[in-house]
C-alpha atoms as a PDB file:
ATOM      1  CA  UNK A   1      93.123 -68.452  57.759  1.00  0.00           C
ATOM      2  CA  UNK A   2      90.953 -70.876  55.956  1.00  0.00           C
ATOM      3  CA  UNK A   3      89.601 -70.267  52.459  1.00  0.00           C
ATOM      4  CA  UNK A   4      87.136 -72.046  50.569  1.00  0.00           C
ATOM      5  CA  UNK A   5      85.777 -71.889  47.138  1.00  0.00           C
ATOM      6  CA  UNK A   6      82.098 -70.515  46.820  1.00  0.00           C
ATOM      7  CA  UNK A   7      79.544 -72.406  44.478  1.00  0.00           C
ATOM      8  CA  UNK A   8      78.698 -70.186  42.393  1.00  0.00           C
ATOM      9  CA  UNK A   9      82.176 -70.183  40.867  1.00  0.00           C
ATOM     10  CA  UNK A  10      83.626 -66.344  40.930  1.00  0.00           C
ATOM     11  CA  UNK A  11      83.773 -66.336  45.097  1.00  0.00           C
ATOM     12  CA  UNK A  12      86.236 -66.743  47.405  1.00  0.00           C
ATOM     13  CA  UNK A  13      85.656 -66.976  50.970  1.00  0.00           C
ATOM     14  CA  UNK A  14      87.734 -66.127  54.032  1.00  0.00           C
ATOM     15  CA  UNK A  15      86.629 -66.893  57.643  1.00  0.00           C
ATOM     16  CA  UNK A  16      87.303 -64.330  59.549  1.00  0.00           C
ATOM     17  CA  UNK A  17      86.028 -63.653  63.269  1.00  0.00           C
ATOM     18  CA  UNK A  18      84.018 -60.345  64.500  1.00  0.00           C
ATOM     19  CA  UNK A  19      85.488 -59.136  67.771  1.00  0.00           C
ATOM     20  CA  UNK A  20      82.477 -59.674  70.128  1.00  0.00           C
ATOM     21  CA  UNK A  21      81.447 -56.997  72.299  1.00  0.00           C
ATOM     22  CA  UNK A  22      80.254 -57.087  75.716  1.00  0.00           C
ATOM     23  CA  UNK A  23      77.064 -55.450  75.948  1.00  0.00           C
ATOM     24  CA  UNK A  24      78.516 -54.679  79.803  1.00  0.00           C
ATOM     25  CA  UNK A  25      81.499 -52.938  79.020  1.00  0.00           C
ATOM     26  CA  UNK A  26      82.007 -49.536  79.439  1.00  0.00           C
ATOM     27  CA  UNK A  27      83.224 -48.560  76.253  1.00  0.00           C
ATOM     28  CA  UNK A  28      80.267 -50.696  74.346  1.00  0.00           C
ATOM     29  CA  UNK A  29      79.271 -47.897  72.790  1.00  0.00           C
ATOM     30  CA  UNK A  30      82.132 -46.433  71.133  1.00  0.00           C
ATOM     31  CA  UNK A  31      82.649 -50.630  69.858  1.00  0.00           C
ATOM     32  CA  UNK A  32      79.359 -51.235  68.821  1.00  0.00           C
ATOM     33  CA  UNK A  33      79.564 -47.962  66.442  1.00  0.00           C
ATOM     34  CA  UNK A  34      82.858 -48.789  64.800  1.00  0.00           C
ATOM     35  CA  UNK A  35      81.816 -52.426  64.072  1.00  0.00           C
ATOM     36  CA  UNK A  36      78.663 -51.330  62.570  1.00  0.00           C
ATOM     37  CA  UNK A  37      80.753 -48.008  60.565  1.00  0.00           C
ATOM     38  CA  UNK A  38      83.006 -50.320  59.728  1.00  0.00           C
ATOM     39  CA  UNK A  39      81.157 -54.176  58.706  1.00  0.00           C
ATOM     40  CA  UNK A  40      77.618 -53.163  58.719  1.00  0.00           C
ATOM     41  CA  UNK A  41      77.162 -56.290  61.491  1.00  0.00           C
ATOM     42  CA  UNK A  42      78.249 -56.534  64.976  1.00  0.00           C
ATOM     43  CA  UNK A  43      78.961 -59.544  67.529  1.00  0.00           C
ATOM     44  CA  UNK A  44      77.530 -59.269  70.808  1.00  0.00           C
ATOM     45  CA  UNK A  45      78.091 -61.208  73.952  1.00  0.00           C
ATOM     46  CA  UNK A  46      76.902 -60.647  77.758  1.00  0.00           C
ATOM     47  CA  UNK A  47      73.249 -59.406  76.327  1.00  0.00           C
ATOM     48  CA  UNK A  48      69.630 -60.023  77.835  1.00  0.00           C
ATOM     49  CA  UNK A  49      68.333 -62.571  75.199  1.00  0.00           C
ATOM     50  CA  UNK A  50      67.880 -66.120  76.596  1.00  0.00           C
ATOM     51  CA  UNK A  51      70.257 -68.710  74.419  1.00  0.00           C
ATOM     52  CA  UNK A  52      67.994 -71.645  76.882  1.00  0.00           C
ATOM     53  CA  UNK A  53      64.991 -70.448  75.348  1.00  0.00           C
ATOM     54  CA  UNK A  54      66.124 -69.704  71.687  1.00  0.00           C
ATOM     55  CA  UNK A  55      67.514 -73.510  71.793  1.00  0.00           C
ATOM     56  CA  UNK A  56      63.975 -75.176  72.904  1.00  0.00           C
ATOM     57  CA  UNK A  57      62.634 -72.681  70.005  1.00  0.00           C
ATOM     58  CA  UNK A  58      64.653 -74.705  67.555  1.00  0.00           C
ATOM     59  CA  UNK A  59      64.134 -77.878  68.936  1.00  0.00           C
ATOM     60  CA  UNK A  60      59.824 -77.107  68.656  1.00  0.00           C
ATOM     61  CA  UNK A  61      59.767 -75.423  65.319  1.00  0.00           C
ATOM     62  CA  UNK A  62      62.301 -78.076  63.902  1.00  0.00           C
ATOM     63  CA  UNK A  63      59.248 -80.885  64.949  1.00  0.00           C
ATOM     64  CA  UNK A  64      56.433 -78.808  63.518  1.00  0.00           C
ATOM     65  CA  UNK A  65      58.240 -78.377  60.463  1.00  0.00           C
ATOM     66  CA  UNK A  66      58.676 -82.060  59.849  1.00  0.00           C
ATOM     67  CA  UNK A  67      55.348 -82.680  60.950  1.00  0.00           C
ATOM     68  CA  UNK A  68      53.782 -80.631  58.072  1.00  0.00           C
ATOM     69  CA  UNK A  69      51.512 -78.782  60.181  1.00  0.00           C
ATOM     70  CA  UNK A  70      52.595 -76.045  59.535  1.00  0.00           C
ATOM     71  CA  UNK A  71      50.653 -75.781  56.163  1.00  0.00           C
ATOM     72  CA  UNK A  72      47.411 -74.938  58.216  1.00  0.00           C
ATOM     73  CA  UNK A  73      49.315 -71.506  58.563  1.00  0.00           C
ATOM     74  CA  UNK A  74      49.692 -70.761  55.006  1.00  0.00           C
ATOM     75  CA  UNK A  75      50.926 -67.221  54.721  1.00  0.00           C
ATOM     76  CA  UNK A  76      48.543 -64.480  54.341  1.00  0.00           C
ATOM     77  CA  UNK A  77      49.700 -62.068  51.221  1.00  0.00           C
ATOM     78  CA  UNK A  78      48.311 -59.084  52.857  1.00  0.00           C
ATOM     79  CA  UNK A  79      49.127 -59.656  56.462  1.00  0.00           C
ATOM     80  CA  UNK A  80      52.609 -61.526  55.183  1.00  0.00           C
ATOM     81  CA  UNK A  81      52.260 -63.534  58.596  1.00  0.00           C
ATOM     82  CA  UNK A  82      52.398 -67.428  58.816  1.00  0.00           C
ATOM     83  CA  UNK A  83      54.112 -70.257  56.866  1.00  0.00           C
ATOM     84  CA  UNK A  84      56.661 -69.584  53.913  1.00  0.00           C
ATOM     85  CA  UNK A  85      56.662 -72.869  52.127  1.00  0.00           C
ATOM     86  CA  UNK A  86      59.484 -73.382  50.281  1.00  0.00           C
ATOM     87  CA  UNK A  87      57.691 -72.439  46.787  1.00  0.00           C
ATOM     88  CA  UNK A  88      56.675 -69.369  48.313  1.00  0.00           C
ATOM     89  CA  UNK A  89      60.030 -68.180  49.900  1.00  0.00           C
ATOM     90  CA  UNK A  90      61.593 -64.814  48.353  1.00  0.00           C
ATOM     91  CA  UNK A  91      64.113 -64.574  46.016  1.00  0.00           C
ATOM     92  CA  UNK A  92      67.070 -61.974  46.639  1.00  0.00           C
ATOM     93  CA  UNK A  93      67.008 -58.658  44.849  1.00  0.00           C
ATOM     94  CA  UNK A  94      68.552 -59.553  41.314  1.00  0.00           C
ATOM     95  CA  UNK A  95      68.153 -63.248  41.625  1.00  0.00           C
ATOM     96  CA  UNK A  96      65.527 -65.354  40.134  1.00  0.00           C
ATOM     97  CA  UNK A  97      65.825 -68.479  41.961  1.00  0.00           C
ATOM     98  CA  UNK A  98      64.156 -68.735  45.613  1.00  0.00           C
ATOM     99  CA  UNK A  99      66.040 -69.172  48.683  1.00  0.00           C
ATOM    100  CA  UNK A 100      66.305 -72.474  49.671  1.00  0.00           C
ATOM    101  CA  UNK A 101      64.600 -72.307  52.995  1.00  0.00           C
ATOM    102  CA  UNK A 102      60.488 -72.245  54.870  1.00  0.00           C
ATOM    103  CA  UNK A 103      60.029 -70.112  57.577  1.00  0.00           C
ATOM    104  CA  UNK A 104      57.177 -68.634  59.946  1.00  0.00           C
ATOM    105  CA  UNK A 105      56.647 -65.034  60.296  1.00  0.00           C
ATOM    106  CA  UNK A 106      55.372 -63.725  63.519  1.00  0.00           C
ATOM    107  CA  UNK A 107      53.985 -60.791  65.016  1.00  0.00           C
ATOM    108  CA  UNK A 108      51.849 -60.522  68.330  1.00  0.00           C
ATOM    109  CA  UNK A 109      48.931 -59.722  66.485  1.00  0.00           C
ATOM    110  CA  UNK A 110      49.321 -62.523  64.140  1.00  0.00           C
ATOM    111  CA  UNK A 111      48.612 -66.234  63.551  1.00  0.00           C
ATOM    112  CA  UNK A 112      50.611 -69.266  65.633  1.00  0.00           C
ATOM    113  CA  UNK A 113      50.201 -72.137  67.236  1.00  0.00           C
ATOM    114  CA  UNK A 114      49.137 -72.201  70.718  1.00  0.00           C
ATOM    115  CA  UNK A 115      51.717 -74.527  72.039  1.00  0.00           C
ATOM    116  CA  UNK A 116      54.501 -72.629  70.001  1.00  0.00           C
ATOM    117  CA  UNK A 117      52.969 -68.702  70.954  1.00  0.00           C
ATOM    118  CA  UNK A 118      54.630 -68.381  74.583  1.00  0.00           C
ATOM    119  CA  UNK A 119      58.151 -69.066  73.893  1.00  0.00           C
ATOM    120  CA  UNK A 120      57.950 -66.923  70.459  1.00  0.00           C
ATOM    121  CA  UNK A 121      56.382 -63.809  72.171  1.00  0.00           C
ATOM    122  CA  UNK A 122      58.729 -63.759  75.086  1.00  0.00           C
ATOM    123  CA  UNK A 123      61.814 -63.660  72.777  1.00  0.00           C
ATOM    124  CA  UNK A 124      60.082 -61.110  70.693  1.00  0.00           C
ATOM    125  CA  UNK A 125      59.156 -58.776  73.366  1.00  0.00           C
ATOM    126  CA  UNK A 126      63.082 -59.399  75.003  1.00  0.00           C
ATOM    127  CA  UNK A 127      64.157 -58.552  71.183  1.00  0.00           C
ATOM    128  CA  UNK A 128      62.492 -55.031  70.902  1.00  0.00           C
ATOM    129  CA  UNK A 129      63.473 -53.720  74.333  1.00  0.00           C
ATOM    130  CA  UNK A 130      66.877 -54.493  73.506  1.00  0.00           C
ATOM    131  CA  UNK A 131      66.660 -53.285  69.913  1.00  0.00           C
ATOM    132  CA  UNK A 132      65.236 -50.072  71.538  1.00  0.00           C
ATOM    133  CA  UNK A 133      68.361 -50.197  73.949  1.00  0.00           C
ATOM    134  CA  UNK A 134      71.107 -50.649  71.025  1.00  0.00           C
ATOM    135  CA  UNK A 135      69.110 -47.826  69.029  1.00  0.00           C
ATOM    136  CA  UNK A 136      69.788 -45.742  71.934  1.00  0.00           C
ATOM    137  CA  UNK A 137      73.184 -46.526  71.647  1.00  0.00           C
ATOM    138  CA  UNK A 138      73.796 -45.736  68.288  1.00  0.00           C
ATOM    139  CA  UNK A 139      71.965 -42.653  68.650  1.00  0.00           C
ATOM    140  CA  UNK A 140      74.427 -41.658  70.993  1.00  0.00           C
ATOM    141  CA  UNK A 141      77.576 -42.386  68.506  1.00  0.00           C
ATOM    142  CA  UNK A 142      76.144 -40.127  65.579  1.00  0.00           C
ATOM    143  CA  UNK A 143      77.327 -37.108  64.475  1.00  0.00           C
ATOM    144  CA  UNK A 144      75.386 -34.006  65.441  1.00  0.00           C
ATOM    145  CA  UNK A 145      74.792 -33.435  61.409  1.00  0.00           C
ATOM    146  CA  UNK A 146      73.668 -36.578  61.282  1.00  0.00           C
ATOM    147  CA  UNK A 147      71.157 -36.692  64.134  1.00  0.00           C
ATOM    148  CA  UNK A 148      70.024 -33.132  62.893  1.00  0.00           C
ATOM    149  CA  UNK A 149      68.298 -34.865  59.678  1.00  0.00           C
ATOM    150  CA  UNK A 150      66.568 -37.745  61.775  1.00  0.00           C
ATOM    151  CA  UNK A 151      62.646 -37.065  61.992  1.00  0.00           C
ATOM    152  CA  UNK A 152      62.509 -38.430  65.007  1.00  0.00           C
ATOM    153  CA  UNK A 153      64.759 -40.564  68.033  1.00  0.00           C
ATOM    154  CA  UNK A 154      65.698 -43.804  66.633  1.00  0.00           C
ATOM    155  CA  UNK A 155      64.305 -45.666  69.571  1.00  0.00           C
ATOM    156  CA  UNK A 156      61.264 -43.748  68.641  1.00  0.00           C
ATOM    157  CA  UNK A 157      60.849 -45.182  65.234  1.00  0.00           C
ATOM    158  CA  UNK A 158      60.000 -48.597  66.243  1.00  0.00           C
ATOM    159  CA  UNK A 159      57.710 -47.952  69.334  1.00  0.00           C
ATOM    160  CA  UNK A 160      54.079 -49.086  68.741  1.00  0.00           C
ATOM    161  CA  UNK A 161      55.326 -50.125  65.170  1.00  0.00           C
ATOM    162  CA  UNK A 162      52.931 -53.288  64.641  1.00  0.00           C
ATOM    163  CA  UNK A 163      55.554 -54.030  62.134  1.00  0.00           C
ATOM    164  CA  UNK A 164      58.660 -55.466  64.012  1.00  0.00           C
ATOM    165  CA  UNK A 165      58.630 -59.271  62.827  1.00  0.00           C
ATOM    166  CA  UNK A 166      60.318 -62.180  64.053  1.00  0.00           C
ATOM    167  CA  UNK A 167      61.188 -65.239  61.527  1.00  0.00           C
ATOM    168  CA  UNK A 168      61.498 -68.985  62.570  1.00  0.00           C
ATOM    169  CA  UNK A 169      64.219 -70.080  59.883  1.00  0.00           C
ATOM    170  CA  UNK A 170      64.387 -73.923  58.759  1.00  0.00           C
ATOM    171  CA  UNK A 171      67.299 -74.154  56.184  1.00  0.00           C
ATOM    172  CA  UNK A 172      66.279 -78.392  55.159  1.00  0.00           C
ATOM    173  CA  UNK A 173      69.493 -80.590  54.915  1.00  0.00           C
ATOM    174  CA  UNK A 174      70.460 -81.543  51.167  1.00  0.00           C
ATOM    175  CA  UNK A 175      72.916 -83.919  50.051  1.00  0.00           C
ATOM    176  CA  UNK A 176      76.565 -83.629  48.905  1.00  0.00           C
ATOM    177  CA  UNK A 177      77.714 -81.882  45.703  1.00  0.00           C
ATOM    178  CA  UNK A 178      74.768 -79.740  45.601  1.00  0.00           C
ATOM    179  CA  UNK A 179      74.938 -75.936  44.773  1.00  0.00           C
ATOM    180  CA  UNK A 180      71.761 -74.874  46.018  1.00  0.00           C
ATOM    181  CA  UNK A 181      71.883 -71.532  47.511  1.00  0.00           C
ATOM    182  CA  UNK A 182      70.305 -71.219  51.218  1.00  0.00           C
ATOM    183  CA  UNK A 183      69.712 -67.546  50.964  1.00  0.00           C
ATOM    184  CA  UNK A 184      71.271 -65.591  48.358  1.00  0.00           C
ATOM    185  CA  UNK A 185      73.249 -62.184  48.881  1.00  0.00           C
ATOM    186  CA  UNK A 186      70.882 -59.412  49.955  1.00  0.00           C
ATOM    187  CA  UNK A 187      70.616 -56.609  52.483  1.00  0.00           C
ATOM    188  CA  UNK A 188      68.124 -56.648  55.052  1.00  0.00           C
ATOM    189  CA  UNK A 189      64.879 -54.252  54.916  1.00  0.00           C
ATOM    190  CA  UNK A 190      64.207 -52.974  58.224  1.00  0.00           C
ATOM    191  CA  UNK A 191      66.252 -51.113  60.635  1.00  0.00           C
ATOM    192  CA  UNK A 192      68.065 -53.310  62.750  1.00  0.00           C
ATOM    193  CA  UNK A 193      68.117 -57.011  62.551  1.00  0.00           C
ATOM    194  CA  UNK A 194      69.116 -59.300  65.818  1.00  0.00           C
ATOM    195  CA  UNK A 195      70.169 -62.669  65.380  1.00  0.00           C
ATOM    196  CA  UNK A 196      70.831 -64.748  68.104  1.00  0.00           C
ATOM    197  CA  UNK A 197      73.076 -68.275  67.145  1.00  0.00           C
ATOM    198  CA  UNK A 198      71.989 -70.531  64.740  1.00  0.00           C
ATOM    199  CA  UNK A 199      72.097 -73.909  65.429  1.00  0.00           C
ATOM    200  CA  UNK A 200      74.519 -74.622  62.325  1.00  0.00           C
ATOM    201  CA  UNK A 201      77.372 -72.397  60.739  1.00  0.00           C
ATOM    202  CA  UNK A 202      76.271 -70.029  57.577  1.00  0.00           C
ATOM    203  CA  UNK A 203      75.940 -66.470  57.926  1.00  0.00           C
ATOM    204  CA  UNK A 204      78.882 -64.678  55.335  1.00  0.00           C
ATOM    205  CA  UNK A 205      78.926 -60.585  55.098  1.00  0.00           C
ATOM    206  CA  UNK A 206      80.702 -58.875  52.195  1.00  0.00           C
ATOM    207  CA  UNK A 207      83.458 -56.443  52.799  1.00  0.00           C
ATOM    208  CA  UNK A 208      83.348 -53.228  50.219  1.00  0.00           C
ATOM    209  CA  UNK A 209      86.769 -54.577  48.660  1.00  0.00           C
ATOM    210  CA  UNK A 210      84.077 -57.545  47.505  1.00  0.00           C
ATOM    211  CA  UNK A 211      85.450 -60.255  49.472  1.00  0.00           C
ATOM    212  CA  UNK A 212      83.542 -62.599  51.310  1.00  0.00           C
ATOM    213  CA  UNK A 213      83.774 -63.005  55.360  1.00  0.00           C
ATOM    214  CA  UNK A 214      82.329 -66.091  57.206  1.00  0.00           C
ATOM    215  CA  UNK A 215      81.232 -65.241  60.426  1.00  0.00           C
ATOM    216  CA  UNK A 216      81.690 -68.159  62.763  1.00  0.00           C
ATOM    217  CA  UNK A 217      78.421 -69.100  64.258  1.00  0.00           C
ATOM    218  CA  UNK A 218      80.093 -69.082  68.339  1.00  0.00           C
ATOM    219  CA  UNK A 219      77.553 -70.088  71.031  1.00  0.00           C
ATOM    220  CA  UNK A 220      75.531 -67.070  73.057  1.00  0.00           C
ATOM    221  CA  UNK A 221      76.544 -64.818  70.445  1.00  0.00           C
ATOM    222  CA  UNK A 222      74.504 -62.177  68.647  1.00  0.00           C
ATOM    223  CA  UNK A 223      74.670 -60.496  65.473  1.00  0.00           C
ATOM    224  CA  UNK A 224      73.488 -57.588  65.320  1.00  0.00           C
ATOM    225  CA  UNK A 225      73.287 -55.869  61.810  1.00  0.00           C
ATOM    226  CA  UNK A 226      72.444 -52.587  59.992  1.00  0.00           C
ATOM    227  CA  UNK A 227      69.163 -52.998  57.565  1.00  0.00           C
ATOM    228  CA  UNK A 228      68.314 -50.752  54.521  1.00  0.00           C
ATOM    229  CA  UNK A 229      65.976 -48.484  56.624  1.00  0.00           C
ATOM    230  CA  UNK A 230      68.381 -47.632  59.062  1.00  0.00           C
ATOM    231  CA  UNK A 231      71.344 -47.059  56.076  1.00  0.00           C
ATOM    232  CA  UNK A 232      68.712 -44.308  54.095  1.00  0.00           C
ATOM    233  CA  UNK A 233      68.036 -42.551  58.003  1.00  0.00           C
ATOM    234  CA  UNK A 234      71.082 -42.039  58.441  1.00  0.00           C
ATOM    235  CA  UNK A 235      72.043 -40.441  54.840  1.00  0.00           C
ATOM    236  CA  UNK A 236      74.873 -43.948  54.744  1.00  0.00           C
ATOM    237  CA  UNK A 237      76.754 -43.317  57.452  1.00  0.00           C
ATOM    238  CA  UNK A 238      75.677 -46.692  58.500  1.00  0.00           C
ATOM    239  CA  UNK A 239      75.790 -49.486  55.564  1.00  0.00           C
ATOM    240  CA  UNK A 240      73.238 -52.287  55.243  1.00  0.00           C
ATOM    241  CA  UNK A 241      76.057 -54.831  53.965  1.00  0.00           C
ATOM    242  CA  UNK A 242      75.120 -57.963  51.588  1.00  0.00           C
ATOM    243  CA  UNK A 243      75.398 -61.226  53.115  1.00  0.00           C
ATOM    244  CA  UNK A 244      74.246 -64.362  52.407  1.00  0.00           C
ATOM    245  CA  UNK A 245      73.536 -68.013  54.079  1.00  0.00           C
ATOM    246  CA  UNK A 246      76.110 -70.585  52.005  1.00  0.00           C
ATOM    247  CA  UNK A 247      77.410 -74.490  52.561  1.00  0.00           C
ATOM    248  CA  UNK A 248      80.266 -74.882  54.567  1.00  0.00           C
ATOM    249  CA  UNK A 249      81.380 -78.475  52.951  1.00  0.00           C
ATOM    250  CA  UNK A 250      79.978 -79.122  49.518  1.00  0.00           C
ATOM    251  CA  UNK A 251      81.715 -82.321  50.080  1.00  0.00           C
ATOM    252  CA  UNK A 252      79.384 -83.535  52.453  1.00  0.00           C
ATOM    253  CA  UNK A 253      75.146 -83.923  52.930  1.00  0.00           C
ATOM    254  CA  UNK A 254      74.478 -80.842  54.480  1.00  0.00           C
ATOM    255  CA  UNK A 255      72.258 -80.542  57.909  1.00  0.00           C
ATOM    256  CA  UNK A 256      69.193 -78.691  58.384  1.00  0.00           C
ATOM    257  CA  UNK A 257      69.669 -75.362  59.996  1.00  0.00           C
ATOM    258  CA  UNK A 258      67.571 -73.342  62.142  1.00  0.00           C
ATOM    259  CA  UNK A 259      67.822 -69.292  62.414  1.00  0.00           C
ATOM    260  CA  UNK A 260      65.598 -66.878  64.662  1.00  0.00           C
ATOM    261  CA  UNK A 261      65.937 -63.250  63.118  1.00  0.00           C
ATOM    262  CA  UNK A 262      64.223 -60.746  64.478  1.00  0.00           C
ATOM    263  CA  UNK A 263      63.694 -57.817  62.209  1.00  0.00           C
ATOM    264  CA  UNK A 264      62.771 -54.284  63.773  1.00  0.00           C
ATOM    265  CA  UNK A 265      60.810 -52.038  61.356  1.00  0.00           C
ATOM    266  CA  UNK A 266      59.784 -48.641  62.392  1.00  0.00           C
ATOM    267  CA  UNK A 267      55.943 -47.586  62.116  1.00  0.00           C
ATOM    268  CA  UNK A 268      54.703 -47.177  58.439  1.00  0.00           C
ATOM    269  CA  UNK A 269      54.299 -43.301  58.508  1.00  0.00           C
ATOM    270  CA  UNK A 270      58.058 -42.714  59.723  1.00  0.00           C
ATOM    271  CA  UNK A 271      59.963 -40.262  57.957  1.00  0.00           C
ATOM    272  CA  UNK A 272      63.123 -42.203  57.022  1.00  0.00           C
ATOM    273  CA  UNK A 273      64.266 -39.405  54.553  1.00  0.00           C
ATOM    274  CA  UNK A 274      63.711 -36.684  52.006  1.00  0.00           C
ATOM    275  CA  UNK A 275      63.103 -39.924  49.843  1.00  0.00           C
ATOM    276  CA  UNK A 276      60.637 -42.396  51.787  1.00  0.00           C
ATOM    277  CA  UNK A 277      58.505 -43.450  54.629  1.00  0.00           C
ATOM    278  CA  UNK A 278      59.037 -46.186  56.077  1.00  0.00           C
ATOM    279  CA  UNK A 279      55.776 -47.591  54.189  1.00  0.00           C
ATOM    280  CA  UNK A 280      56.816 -46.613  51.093  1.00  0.00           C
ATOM    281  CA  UNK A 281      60.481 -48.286  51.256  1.00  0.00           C
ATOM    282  CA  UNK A 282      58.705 -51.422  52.572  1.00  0.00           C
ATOM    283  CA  UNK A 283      56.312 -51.829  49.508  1.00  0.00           C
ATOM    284  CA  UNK A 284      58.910 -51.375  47.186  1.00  0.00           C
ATOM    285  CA  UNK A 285      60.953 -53.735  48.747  1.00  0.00           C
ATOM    286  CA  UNK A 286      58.243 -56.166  48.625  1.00  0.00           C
ATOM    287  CA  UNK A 287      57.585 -55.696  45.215  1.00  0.00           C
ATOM    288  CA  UNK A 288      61.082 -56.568  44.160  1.00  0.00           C
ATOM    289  CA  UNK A 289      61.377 -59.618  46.939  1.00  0.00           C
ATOM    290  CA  UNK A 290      58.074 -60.584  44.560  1.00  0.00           C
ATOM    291  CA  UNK A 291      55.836 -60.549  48.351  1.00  0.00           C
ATOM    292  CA  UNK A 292      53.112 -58.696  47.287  1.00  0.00           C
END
């Protein structure tokens, strides 16, 4: 095993690997569940989403990054689509600093580039018919007392949503001895997140001991993990787990890295629990990212 010491001083972390799943096997289901009961995250292999395409997706959005164009997009604070500059990136729940990181949201109705649109909107629409697939799949893993609370099918939740959004990430390169954070720890929103390889190592989950895992960023792979949404629908039988984008080697400059998360929401007026829509837990949530 190789441990590391964490910037901010009080962490530890161990890299550790997630046994990938083939989507193909026969038993997927019953492996999918007790990676997600048991991490909150799950690592996928054999699964629909093109690694060709997600590469030349990198390679485009890395370009129009650096060529500051991507300024014309500004972000809208109502439709929260378009360009994240740096200044305007959130801040984790708790933390005061920003993430170090820009980023483009999209959604089909949205704004983007012409030249950029057809690549983006083919992984997208790949995304939520397999998100709608691994829904299915959990669905089929719950207990009947837990299935007996849902409002509706899972898969149902994010059909004709408007609200599914998928995130160009562009992590810039800094130089050695920094202690920047890239993204602090924080739970994702939404239902499910999908996140195919990044083009740089990263990604670090939290067990419940407290410990810190590095998952190892292996080519073709994809992470699936369990958002806030999805933990209240389910009453916790599934955690949304903390995790967090660190340095591997404060010793040397650090590289840019690119990211491509897609994050499925349901529709707004989905029951999620006795508690919230799914509008109501998104609002709040923006309010405390400070995105409204």
């Amino acid at each position: 095993m190789l441990f590391r010491s964490w910037c901010l001083g009080a962490f530890v972390t161990e890299v550790m690997e997630l046994a990938q799943i083939s989507l193909a096997a026969e038993d997927f289901d019953q492996g999918f569940m007790a990676s997600l009961r048991r991490y909150g995250f799950a690592a996928l292999i054999h699964h629909p989403l093109d690694d060709d395409r997600v590469q030349r997706i990198y390679e485009a959005w890395r370009a129009f990054f650096g060529s500051g164009a991507a300024s014309a997009y500004a972000m809208d604070p109502e439709a929260q689509d378009g360009y994240f500059s740096p200044e305007q990136a959130e801040s984790a729940r708790g933390f005061s600093q920003r993430d170090y990181k820009e980023y483009f949201q999209y959604y089909p109705w949205g704004r983007c580039p012409d030249f950029l649109q057809s690549d983006l909107n083919a992984h997208f629409e790949a995304a939520v018919a397999l998100g709608s697939r691994l829904l299915r799949s959990i669905a089929r893993q719950l207990p009947e007392t837990i299935t007996a609370q849902l409002t509706e099918p899972l898969c149902a939740m994010i059909e004709q949503s408007g609200q599914s959004m998928l995130r160009v990430l562009h992590y810039p390169p800094f130089p050695a001895e920094e202690s920047l954070l890239r993204a602090a720890p924080h739970e994702d929103i939404n239902l499910l997140t999908l996140l195919p390889s990044a083009d740089g190592p990263g990604l670090e989950l939290q067990l419940r001991s407290g410990e810190w895992i590095s998952v190892p960023n292996r080519a073709g792979q994809l992470i699936v993990n369990v958002g806030d949404m999805l933990q209240e629908a389910t009453a916790g039988y599934l955690p949304s787990t903390t995790h967090r984008v660190a340095v591997s080697d404060l010793s040397q400059p650090t590289p840019s890295r690119m990211a491509l998360p897609m994050f499925l929401h349901p529709r707004p007026e989905v029951v999620l629990s006795s508690r919230y829509t799914a509008r109501e837990y998104l609002s709040q949530r923006l309010d405390e990212l400070r995105l409204k």
